[in-house]
N, C-alpha and C. Protein backbone atom coordinates (compact mmCIF):
# COMPACT_ATOMS: atom_id res chain seq x y z
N UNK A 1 142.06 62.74 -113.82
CA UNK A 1 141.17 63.31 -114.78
C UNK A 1 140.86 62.38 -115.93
N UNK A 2 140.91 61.15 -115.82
CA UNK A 2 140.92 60.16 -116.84
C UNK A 2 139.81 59.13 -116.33
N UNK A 3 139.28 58.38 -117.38
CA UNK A 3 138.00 57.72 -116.93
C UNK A 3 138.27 56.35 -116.84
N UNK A 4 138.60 55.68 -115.18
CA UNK A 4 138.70 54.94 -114.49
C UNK A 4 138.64 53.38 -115.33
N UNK A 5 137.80 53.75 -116.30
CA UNK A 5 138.00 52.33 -116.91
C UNK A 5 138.85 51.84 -117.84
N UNK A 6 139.73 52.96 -118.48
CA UNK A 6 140.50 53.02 -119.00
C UNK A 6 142.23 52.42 -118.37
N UNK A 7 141.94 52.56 -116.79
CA UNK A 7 143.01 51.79 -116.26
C UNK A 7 142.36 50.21 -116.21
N UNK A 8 141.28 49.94 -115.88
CA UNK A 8 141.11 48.40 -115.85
C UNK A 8 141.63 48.22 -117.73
N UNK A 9 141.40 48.67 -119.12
CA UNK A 9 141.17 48.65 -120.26
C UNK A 9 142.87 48.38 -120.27
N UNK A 10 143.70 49.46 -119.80
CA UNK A 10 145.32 48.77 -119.93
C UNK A 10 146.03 48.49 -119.27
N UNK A 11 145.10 48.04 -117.80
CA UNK A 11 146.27 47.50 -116.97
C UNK A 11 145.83 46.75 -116.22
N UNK A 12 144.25 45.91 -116.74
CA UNK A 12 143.46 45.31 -115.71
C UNK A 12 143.00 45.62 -114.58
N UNK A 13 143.70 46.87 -113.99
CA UNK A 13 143.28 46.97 -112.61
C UNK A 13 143.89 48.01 -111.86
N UNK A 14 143.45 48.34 -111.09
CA UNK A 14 144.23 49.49 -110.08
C UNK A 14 145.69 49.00 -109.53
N UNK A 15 145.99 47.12 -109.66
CA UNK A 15 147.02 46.71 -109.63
C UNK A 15 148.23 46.31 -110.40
N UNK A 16 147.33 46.18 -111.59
CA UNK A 16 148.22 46.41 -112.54
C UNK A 16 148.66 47.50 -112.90
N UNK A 17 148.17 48.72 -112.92
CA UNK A 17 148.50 50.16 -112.62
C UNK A 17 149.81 50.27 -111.62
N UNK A 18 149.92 50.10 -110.46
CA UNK A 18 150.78 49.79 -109.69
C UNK A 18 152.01 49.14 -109.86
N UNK A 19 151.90 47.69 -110.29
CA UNK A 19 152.76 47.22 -111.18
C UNK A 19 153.88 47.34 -111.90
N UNK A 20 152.69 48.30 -113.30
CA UNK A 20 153.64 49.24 -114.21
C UNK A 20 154.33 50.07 -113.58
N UNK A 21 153.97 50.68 -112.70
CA UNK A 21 154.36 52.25 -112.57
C UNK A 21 155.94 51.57 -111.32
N UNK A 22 155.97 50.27 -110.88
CA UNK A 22 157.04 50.03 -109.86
C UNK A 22 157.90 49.54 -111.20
N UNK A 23 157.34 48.62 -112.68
CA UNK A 23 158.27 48.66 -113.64
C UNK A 23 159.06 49.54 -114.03
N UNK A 24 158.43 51.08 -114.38
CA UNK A 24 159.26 51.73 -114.53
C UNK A 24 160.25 52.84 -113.52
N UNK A 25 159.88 52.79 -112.47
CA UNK A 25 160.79 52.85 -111.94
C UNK A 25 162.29 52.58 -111.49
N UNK A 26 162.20 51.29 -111.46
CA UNK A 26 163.30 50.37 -111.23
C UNK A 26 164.95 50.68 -112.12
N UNK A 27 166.03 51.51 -111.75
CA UNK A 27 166.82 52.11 -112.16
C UNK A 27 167.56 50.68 -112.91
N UNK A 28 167.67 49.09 -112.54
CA UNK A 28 167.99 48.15 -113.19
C UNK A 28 167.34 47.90 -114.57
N UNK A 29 165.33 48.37 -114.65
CA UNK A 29 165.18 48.07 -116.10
C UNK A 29 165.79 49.19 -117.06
N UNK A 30 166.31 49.90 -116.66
CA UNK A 30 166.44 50.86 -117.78
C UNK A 30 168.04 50.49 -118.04
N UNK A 31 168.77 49.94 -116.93
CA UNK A 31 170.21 49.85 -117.01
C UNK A 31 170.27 48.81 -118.29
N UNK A 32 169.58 47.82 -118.08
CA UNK A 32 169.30 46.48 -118.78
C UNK A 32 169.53 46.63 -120.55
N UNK A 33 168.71 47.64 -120.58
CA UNK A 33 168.64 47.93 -121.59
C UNK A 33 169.71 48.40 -122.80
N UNK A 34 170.15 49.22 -121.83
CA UNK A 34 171.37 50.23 -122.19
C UNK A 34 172.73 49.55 -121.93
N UNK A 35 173.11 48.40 -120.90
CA UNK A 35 174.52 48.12 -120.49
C UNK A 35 175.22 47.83 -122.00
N UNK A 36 176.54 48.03 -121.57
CA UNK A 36 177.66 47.84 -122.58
C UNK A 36 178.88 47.18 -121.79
N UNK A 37 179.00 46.40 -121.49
CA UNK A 37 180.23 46.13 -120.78
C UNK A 37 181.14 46.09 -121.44
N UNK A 38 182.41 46.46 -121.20
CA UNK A 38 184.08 46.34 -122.11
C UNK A 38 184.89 45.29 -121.33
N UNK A 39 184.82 44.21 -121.85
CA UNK A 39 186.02 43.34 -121.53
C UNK A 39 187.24 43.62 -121.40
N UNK A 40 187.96 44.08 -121.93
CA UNK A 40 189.12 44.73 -122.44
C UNK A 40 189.31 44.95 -120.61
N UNK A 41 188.75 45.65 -119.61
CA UNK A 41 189.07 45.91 -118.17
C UNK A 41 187.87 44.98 -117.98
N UNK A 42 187.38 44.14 -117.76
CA UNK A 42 186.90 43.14 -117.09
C UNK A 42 185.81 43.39 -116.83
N UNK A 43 185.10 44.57 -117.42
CA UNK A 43 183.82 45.11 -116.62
C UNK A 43 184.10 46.41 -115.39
N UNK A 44 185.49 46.77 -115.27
CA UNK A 44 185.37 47.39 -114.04
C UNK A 44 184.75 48.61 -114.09
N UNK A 45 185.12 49.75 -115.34
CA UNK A 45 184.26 50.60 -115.28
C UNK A 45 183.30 50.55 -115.41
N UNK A 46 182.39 49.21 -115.94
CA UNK A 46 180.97 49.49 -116.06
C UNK A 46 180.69 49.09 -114.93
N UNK A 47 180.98 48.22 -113.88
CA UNK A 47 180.64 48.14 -112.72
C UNK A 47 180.65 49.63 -111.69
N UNK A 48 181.62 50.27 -111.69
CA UNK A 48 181.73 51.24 -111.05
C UNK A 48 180.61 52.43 -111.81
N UNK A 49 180.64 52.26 -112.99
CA UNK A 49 179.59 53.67 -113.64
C UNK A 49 178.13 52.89 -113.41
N UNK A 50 178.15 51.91 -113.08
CA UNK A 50 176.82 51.45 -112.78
C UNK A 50 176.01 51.28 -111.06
N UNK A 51 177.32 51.61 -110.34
CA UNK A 51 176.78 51.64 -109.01
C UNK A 51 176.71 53.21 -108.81
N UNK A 52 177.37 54.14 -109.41
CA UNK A 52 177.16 55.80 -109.42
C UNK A 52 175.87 56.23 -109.78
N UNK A 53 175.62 55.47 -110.89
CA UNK A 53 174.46 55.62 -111.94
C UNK A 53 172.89 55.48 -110.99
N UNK A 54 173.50 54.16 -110.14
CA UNK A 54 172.38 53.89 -108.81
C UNK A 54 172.43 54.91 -107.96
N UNK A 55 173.14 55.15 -107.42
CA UNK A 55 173.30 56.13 -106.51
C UNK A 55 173.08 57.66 -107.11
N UNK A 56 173.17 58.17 -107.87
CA UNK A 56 172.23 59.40 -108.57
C UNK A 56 170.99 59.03 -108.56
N UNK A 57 170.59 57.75 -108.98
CA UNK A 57 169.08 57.74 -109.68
C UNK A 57 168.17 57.58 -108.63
N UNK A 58 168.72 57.28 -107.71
CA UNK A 58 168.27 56.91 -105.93
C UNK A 58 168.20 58.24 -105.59
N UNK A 59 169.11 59.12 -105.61
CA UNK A 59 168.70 60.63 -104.95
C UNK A 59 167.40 61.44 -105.59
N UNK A 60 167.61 61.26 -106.48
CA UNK A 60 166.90 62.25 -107.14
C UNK A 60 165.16 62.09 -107.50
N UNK A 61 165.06 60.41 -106.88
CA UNK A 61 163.65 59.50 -107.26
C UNK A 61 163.34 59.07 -105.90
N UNK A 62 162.09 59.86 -105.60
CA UNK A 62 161.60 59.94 -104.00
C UNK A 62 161.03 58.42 -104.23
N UNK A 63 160.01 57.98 -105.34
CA UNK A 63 159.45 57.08 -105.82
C UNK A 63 159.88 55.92 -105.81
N UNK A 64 161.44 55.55 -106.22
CA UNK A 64 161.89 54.75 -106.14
C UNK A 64 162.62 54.28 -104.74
N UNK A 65 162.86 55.45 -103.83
CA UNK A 65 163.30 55.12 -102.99
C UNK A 65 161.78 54.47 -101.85
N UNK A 66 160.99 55.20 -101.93
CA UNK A 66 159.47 54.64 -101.49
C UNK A 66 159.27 53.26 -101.99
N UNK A 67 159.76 52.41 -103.30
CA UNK A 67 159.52 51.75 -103.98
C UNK A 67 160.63 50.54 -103.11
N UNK A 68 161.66 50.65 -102.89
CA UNK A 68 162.80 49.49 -102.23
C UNK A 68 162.16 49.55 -101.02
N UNK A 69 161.96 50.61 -100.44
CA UNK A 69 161.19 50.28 -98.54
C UNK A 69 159.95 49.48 -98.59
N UNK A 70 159.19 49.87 -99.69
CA UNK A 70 157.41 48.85 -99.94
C UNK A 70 158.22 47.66 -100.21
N UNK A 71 159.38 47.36 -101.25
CA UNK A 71 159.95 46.08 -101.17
C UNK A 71 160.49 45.37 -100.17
N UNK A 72 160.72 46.10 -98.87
CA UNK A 72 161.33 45.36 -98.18
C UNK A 72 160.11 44.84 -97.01
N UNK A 73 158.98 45.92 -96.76
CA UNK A 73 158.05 45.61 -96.18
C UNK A 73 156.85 45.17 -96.55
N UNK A 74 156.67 44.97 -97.68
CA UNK A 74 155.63 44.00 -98.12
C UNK A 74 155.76 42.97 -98.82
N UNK A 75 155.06 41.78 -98.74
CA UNK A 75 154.90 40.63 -99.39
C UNK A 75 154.26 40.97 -100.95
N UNK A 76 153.81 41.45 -101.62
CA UNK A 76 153.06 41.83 -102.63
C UNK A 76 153.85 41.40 -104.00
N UNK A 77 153.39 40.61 -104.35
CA UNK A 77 153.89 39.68 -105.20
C UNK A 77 154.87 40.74 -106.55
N UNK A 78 153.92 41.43 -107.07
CA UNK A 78 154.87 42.77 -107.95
C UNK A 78 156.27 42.87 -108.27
N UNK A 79 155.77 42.94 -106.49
CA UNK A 79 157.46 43.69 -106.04
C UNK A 79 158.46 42.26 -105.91
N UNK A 80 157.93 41.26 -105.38
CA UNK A 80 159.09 40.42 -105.25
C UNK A 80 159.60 39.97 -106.81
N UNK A 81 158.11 40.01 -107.57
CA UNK A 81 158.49 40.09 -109.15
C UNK A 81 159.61 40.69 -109.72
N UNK A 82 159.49 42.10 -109.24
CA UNK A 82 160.70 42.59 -109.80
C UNK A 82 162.34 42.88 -108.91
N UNK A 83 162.13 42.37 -107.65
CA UNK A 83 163.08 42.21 -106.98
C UNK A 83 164.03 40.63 -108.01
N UNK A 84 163.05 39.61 -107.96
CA UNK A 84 163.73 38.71 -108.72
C UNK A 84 164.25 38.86 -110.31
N UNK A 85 163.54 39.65 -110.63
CA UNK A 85 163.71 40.03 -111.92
C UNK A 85 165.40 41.06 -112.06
N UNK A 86 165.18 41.74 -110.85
CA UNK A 86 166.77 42.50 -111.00
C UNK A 86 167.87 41.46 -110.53
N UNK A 87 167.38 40.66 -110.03
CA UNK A 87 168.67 40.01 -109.30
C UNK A 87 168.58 38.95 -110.21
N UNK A 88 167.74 38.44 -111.40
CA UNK A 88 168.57 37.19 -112.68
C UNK A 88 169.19 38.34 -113.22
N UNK A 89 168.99 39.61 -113.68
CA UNK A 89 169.91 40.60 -114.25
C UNK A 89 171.52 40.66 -114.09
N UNK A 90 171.08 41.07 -112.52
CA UNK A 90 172.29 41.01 -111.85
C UNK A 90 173.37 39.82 -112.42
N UNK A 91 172.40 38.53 -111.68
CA UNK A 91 173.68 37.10 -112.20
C UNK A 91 173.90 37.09 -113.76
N UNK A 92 173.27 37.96 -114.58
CA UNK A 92 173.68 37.75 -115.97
C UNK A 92 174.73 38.71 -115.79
N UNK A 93 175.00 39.48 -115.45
CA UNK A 93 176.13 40.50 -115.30
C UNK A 93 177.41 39.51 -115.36
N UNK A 94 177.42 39.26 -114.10
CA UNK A 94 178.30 38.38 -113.10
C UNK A 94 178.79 37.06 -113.86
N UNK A 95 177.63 36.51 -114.21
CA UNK A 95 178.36 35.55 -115.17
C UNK A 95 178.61 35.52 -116.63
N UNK A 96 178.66 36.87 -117.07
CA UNK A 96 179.33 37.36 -118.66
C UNK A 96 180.20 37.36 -118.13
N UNK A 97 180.92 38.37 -117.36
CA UNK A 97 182.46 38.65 -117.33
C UNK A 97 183.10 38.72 -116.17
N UNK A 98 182.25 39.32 -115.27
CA UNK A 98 183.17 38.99 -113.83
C UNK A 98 183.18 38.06 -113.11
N UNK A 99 182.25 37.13 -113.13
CA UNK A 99 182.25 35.22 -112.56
C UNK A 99 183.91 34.59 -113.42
N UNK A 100 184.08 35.29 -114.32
CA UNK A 100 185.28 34.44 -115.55
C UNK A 100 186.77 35.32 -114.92
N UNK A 101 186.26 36.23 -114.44
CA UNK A 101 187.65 37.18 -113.98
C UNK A 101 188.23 37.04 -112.78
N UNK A 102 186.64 36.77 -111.88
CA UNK A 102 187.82 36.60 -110.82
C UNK A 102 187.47 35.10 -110.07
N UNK A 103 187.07 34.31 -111.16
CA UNK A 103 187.37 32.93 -110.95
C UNK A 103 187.24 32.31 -109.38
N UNK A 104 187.85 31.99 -108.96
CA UNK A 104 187.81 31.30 -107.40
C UNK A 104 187.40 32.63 -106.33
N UNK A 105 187.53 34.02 -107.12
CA UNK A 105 187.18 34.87 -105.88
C UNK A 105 185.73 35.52 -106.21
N UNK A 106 185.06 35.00 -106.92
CA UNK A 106 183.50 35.39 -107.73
C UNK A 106 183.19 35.71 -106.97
N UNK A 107 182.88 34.80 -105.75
CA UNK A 107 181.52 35.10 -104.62
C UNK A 107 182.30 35.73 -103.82
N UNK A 108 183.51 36.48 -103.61
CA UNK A 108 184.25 37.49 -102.77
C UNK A 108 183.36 38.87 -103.53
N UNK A 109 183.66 38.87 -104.55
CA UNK A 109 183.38 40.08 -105.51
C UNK A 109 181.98 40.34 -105.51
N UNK A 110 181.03 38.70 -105.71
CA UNK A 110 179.77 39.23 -105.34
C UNK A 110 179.38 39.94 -104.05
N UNK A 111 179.96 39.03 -103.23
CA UNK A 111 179.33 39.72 -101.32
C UNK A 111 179.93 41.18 -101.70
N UNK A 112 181.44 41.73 -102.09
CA UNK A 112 181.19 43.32 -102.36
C UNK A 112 180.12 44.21 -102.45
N UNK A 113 179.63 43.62 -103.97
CA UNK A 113 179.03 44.54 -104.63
C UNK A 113 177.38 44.01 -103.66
N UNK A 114 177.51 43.13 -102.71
CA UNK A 114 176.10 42.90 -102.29
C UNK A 114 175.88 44.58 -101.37
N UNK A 115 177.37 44.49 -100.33
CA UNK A 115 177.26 45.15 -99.86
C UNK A 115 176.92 47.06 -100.35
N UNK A 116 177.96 47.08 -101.46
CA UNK A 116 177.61 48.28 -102.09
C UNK A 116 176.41 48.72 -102.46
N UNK A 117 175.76 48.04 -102.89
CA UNK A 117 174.27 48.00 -103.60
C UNK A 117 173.45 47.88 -101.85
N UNK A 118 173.44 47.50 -101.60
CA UNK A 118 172.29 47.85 -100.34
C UNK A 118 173.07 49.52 -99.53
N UNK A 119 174.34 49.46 -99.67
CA UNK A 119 174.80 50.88 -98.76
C UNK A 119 174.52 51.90 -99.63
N UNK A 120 174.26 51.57 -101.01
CA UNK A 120 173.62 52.83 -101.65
C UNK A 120 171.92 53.16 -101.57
N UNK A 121 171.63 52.01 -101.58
CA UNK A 121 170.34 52.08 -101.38
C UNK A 121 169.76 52.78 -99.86
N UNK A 122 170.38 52.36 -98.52
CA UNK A 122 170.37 52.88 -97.68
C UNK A 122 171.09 53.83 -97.38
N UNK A 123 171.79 54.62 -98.05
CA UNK A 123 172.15 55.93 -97.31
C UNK A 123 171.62 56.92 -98.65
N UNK A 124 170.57 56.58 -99.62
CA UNK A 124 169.69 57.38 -100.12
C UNK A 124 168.60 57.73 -99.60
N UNK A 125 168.11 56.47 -99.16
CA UNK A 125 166.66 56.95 -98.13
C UNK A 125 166.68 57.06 -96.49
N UNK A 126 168.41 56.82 -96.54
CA UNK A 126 168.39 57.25 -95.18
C UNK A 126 168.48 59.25 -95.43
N UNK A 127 169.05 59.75 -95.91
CA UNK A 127 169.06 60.85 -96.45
C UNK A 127 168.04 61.79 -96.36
N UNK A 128 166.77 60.88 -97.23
CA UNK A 128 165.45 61.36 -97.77
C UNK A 128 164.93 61.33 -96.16
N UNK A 129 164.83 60.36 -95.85
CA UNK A 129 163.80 60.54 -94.82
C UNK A 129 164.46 61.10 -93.04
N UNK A 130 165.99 60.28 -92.70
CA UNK A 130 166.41 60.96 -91.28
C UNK A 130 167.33 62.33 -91.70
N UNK A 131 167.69 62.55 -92.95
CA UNK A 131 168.17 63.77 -92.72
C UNK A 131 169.74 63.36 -93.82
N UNK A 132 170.73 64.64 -93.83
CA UNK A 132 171.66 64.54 -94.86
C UNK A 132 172.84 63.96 -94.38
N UNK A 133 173.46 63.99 -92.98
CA UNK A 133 174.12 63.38 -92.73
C UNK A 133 174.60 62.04 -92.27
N UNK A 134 175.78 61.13 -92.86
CA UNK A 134 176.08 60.27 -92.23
C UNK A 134 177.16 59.90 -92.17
N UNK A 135 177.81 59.20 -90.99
CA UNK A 135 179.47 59.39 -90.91
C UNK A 135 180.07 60.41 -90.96
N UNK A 136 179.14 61.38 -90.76
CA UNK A 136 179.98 63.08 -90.82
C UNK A 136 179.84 63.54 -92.30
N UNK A 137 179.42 62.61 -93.20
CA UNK A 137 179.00 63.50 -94.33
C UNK A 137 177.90 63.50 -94.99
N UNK A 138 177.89 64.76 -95.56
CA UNK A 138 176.97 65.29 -95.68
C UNK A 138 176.42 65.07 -96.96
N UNK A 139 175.42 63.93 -97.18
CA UNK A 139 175.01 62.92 -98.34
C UNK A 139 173.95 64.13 -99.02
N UNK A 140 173.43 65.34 -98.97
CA UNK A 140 172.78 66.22 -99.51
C UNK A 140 173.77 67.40 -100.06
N UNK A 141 175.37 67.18 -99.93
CA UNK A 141 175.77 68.34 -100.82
C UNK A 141 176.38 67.39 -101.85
N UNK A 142 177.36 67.92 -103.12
CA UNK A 142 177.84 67.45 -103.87
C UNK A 142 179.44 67.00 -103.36
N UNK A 143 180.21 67.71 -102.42
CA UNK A 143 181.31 67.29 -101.46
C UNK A 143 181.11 65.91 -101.36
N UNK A 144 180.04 65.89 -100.30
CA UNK A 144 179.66 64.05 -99.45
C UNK A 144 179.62 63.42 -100.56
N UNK A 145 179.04 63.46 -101.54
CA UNK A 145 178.38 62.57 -102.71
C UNK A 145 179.21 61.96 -103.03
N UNK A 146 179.93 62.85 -103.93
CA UNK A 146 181.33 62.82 -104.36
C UNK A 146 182.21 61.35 -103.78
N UNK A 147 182.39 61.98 -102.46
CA UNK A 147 183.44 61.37 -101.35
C UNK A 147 182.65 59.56 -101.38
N UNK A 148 181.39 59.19 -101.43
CA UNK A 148 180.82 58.18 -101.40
C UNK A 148 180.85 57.43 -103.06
N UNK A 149 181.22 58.17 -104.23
CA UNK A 149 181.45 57.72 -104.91
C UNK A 149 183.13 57.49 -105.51
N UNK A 150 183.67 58.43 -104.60
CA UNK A 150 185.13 57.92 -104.23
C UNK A 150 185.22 56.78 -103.86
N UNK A 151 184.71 56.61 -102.72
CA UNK A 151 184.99 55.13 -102.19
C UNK A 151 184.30 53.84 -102.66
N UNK A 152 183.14 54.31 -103.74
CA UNK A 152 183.06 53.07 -104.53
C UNK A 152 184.47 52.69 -105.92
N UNK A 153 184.81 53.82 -106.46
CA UNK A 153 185.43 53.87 -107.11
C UNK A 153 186.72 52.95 -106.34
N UNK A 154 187.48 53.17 -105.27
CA UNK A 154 188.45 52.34 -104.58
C UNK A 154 188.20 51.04 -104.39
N UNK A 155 186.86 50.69 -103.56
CA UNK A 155 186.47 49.26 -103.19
C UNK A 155 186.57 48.45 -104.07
N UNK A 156 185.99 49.49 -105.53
CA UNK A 156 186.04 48.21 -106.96
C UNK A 156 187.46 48.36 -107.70
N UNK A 157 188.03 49.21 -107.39
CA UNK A 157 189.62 49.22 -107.66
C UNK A 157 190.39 48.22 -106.79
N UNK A 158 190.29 48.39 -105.82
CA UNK A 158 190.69 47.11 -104.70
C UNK A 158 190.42 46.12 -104.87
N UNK A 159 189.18 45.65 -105.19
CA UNK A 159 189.11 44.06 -105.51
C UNK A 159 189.10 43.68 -106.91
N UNK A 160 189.40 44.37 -107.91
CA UNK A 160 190.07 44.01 -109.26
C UNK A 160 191.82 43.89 -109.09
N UNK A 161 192.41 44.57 -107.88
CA UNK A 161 193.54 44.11 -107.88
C UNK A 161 194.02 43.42 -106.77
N UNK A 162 192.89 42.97 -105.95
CA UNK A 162 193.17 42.08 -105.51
C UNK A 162 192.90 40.51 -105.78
N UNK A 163 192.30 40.75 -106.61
CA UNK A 163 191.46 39.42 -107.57
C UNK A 163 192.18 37.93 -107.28
């Protein structure tokens, strides 16, 4: 209901429109903003309240989950924009406090959290789109959820003491 030129007027274009709207989506710019890490534990709870934080914001955002699948299947510059854009984020993470913590086992800790971060991402839109279960649980009640943020909670407990 708005007059068409008004998107070329603030966003150049029907693509820059697009753009914005994959900017704000992106559950990393808003993290960015807001992180606090506590040294004092090495980052672990903010690591762990920050992969939960993904994994809520993934359920509940059809958009964003539409938004990582267009990232993975299209070339469209935007998106690789802000694919790169989360992942210098990311290494700023990594090398404030946990590149310094776990020293010779950094890139152990990174491949972790590589893995965590894509298994959240895929068993949100696996969810959305084949249905609620996986591995026998049931990623659409608060039980399963739960149980998947249990086991992030361990994995990153495990490799802070196994460091």
């Amino acid at each position: 209901g708005v007059n068409k030129r008004l998107i070329y007027e603030y966003f150049g274009g029907l693509d820059g429109l697009i753009d914005e709207y994959i900017k704000q989506q992106d559950y990393w710019k808003t993290l960015k903003d807001t992180h606090i890490i506590d040294e004092a534990d090495n980052g672990k709870q903010f690591i762990i309240d920050m992969l939960n934080g993904q994994f809520d914001a993934l359920r509940g955002n059809k958009a964003l989950q539409k938004m990582i699948v267009w990232e993975l299947s299209e070339g469209r510059k935007s998106l690789k924009a802000n694919a790169m854009e989360r992942e210098e984020y990311g290494n700023q993470i990594f090398s404030e406090v946990m590149d310094v913590y776990f020293g010779k086992n950094a890139e152990r800790f990174r491949a972790i959290m590589a893995l965590l971060i894509s298994g959240i991402y895929y068993l949100n839109i696996h969810t959305g789109v084949n249905g609620s279960t996986f591995c026998g649980l049931d990623l659409k009640s608060d039980n399963g959820r739960d149980e998947i943020k249990n086991a992030i909670d361990f994995v990153i407990g495990q490799a802070y003491s196994a460091k």
